[in-house]
Structure formats: C-alpha cells, structure tokens
PDB file of N, CA and C in Angstrom:
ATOM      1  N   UNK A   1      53.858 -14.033 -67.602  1.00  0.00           N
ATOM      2  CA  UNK A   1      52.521 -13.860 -68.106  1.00  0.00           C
ATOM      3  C   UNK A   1      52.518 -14.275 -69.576  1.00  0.00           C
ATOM      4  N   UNK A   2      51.437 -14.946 -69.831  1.00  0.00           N
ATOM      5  CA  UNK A   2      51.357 -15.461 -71.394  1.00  0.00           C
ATOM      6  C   UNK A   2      51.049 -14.277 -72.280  1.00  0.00           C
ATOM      7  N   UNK A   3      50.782 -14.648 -73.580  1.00  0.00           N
ATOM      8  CA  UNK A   3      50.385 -13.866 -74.613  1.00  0.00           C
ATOM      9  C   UNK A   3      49.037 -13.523 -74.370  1.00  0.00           C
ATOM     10  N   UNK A   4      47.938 -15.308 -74.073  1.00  0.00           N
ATOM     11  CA  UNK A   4      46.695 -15.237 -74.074  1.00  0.00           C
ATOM     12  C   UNK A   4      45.892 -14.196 -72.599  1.00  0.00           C
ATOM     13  N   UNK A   5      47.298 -14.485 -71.498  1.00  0.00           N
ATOM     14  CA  UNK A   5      46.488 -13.683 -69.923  1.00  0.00           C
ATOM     15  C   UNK A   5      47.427 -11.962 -70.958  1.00  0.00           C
ATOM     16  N   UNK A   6      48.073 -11.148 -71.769  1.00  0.00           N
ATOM     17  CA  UNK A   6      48.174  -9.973 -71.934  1.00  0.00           C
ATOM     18  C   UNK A   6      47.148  -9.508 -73.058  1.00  0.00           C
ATOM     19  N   UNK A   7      46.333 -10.531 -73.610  1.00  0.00           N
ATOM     20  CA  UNK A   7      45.234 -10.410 -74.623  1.00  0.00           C
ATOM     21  C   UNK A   7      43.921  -9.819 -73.793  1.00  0.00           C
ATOM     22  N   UNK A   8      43.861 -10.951 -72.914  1.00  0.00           N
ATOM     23  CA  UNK A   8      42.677 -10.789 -71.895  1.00  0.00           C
ATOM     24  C   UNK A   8      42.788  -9.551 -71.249  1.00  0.00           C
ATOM     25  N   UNK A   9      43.907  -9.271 -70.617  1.00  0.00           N
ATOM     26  CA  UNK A   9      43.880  -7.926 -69.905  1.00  0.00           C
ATOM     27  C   UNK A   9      43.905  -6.704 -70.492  1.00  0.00           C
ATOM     28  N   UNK A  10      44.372  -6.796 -71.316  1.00  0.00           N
ATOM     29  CA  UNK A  10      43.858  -5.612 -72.632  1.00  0.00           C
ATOM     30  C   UNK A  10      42.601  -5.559 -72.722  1.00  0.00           C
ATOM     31  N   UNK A  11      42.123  -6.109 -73.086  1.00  0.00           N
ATOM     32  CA  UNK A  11      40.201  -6.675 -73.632  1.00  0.00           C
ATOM     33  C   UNK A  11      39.609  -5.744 -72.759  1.00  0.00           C
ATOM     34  N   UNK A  12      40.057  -6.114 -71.302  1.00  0.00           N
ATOM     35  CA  UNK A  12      39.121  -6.409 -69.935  1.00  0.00           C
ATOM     36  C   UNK A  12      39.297  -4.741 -68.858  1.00  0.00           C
ATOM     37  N   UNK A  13      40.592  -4.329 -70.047  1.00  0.00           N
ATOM     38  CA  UNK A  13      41.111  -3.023 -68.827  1.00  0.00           C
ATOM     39  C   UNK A  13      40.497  -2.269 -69.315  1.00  0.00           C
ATOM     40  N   UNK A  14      39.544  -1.097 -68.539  1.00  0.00           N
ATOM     41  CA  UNK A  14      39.185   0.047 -68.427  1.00  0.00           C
ATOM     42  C   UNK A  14      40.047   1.564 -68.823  1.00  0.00           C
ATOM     43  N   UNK A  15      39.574   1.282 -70.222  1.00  0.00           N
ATOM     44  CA  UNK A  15      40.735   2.419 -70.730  1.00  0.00           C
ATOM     45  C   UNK A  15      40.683   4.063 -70.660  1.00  0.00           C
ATOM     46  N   UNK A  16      41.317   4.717 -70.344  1.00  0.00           N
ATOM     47  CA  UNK A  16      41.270   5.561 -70.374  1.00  0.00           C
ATOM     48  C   UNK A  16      42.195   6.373 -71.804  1.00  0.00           C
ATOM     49  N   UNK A  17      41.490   8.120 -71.684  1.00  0.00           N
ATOM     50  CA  UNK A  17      42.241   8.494 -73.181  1.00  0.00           C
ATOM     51  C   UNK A  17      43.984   8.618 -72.991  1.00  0.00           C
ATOM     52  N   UNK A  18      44.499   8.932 -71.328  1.00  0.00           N
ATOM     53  CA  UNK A  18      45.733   8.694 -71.259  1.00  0.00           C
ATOM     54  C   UNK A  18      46.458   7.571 -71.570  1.00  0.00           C
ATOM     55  N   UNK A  19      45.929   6.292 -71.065  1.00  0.00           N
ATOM     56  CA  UNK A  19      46.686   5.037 -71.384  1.00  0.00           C
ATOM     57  C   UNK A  19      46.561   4.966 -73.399  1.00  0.00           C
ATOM     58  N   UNK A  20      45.758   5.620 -73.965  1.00  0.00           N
ATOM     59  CA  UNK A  20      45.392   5.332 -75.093  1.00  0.00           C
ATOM     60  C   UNK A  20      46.307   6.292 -75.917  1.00  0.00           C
ATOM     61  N   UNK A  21      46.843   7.693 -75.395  1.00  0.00           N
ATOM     62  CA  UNK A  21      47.556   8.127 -76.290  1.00  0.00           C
ATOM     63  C   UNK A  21      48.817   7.550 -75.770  1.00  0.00           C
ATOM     64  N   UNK A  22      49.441   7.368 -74.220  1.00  0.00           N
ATOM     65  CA  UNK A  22      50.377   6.536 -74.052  1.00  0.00           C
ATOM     66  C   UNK A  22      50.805   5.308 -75.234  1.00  0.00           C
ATOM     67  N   UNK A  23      49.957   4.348 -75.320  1.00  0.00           N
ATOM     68  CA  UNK A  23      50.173   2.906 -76.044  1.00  0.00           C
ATOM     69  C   UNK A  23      50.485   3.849 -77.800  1.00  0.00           C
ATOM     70  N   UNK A  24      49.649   4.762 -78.165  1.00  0.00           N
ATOM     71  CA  UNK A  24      50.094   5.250 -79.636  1.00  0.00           C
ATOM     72  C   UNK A  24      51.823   5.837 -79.587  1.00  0.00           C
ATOM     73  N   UNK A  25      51.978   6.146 -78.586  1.00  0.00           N
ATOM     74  CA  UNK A  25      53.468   7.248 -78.477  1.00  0.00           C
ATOM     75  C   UNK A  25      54.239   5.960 -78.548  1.00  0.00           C
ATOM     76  N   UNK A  26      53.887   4.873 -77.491  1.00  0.00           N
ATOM     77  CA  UNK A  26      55.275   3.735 -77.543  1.00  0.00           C
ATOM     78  C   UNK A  26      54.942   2.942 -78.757  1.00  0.00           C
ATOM     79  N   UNK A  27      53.721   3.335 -79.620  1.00  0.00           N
ATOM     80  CA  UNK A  27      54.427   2.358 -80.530  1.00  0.00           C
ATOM     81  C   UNK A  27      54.584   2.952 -81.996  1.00  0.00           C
ATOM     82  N   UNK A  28      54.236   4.870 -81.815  1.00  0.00           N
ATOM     83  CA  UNK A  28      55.683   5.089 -82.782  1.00  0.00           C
ATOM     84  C   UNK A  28      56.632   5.182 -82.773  1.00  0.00           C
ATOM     85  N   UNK A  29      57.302   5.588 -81.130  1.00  0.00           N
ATOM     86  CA  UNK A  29      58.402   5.602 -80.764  1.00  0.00           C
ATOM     87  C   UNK A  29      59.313   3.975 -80.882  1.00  0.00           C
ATOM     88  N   UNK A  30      58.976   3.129 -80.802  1.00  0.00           N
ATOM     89  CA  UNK A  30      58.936   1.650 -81.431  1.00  0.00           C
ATOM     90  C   UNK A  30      58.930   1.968 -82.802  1.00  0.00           C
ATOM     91  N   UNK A  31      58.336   1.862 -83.650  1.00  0.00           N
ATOM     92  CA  UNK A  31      58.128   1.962 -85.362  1.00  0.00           C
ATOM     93  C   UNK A  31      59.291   2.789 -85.950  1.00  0.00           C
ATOM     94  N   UNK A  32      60.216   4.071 -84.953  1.00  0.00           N
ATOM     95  CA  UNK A  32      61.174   4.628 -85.212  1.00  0.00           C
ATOM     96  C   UNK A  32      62.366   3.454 -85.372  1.00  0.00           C
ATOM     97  N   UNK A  33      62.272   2.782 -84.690  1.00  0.00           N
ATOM     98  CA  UNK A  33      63.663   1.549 -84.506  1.00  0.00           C
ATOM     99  C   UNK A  33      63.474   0.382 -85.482  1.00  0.00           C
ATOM    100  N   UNK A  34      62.235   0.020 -85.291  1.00  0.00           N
ATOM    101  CA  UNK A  34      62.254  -1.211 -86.144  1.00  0.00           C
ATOM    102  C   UNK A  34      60.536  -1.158 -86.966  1.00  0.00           C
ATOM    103  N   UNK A  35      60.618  -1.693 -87.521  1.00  0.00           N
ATOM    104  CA  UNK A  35      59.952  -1.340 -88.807  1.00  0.00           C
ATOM    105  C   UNK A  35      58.468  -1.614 -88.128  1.00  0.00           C
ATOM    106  N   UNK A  36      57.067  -0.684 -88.901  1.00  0.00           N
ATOM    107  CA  UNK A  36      55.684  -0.476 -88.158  1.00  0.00           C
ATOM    108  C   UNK A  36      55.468  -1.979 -88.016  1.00  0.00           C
ATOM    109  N   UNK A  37      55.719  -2.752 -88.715  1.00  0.00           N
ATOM    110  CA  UNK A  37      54.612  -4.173 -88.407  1.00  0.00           C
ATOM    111  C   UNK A  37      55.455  -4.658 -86.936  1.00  0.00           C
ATOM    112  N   UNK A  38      56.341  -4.705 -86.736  1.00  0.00           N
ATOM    113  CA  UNK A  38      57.160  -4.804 -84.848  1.00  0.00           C
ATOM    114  C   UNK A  38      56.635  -4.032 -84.260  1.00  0.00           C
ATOM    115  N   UNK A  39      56.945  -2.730 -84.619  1.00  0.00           N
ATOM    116  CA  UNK A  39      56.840  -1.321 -83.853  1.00  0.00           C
ATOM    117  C   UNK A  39      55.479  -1.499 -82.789  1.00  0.00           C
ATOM    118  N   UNK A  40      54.703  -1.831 -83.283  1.00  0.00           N
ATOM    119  CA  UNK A  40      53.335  -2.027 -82.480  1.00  0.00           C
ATOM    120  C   UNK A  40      52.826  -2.627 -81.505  1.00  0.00           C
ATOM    121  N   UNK A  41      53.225  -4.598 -81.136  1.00  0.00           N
ATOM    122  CA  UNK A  41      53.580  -4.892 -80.639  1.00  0.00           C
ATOM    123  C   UNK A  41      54.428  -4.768 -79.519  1.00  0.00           C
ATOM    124  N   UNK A  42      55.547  -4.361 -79.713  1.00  0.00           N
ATOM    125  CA  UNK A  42      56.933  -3.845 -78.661  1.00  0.00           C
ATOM    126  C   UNK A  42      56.064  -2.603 -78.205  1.00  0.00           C
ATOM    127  N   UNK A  43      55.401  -1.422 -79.213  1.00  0.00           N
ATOM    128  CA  UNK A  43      54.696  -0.521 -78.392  1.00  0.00           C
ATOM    129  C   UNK A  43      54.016  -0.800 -77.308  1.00  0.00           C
ATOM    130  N   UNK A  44      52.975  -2.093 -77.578  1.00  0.00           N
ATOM    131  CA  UNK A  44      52.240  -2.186 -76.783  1.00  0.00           C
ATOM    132  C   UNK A  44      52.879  -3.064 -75.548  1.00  0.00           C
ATOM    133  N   UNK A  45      53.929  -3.594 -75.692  1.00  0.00           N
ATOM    134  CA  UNK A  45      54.587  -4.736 -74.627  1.00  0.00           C
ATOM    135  C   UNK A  45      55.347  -3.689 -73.463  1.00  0.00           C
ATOM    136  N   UNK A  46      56.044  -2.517 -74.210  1.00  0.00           N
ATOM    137  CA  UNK A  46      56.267  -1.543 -73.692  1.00  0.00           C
ATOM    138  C   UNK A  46      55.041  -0.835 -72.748  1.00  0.00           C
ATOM    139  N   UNK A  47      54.270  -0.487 -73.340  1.00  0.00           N
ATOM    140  CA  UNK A  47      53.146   0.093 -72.419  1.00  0.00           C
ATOM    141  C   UNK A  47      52.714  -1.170 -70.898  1.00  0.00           C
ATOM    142  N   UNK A  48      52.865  -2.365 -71.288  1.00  0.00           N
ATOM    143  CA  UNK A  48      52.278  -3.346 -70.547  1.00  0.00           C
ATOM    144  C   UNK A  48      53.711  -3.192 -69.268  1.00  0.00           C
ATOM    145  N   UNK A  49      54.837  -3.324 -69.580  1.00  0.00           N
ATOM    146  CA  UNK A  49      56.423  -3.096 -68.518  1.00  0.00           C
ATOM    147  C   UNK A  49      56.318  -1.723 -68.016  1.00  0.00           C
ATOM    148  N   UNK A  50      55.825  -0.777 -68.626  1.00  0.00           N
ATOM    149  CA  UNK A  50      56.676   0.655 -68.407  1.00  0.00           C
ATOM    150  C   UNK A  50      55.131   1.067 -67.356  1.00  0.00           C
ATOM    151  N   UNK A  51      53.973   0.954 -67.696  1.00  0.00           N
ATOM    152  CA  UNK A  51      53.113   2.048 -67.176  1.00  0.00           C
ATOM    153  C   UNK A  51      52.187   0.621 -65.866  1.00  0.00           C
ATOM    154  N   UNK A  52      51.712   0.102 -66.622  1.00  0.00           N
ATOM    155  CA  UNK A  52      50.875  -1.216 -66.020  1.00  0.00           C
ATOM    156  C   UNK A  52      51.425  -2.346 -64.635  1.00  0.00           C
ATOM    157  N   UNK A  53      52.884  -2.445 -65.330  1.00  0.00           N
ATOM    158  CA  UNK A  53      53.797  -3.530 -64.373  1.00  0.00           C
ATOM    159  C   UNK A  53      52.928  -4.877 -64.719  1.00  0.00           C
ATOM    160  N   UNK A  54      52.376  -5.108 -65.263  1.00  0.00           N
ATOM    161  CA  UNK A  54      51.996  -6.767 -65.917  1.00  0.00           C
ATOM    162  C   UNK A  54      52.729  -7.774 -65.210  1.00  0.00           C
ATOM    163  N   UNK A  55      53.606  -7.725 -66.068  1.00  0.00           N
ATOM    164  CA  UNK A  55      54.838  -8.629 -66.283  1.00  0.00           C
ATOM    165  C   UNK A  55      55.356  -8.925 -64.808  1.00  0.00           C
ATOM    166  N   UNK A  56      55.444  -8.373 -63.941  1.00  0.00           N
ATOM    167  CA  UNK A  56      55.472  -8.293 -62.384  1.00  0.00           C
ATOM    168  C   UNK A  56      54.883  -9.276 -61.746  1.00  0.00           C
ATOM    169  N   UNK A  57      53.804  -9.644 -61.970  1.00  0.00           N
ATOM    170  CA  UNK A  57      52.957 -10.799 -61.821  1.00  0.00           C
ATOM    171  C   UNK A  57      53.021 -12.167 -61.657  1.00  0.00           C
TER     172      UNK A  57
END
C-alpha cells in the first residue's frame, strides 16, 4: 500500500474515540524510542499494522 492509498484511508475512515486514543498511545509510545517528529508517523503506521491490517492488502 502506498503513502497516498494510507493518506486516503485515514481521510475517509470513520473514526471513532477508540481508534483515536489508540493512534495517540502508539505514537507516544513511539516518541519514547525515537524522537516526537518520527514518533508520530511510526505511531500512526503502527496503528495502520497492529489494529486496521492495511498493509494486508
């Protein structure tokens, strides 16, 4: 999956407040390892592998 189809599906997904404190936890838990401007990203790439299965696709 590209950058531009994990942009879109973000945009387009129906969020709920679980997926929303989910994506904040992985990306302080991320920001613990490597510094906030990564941390966020990998949070959110994490949320896209771990809860979503995206990448499966």
């Amino acid at each position: 999956m590209s950058l531009k189809e994990m942009w879109h599906y973000l945009l387009n997904k129906k969020w709920e407040s679980d997926d929303v404190w989910m994506v904040i936890l992985y990306s302080f838990i991320a920001s613990l390892f490597v510094t906030p401007l990564l941390g966020i990203p990998i949070g959110i790439l994490a949320f896209l592998i771990l809860n979503e299965d995206v990448l499966k696709k």
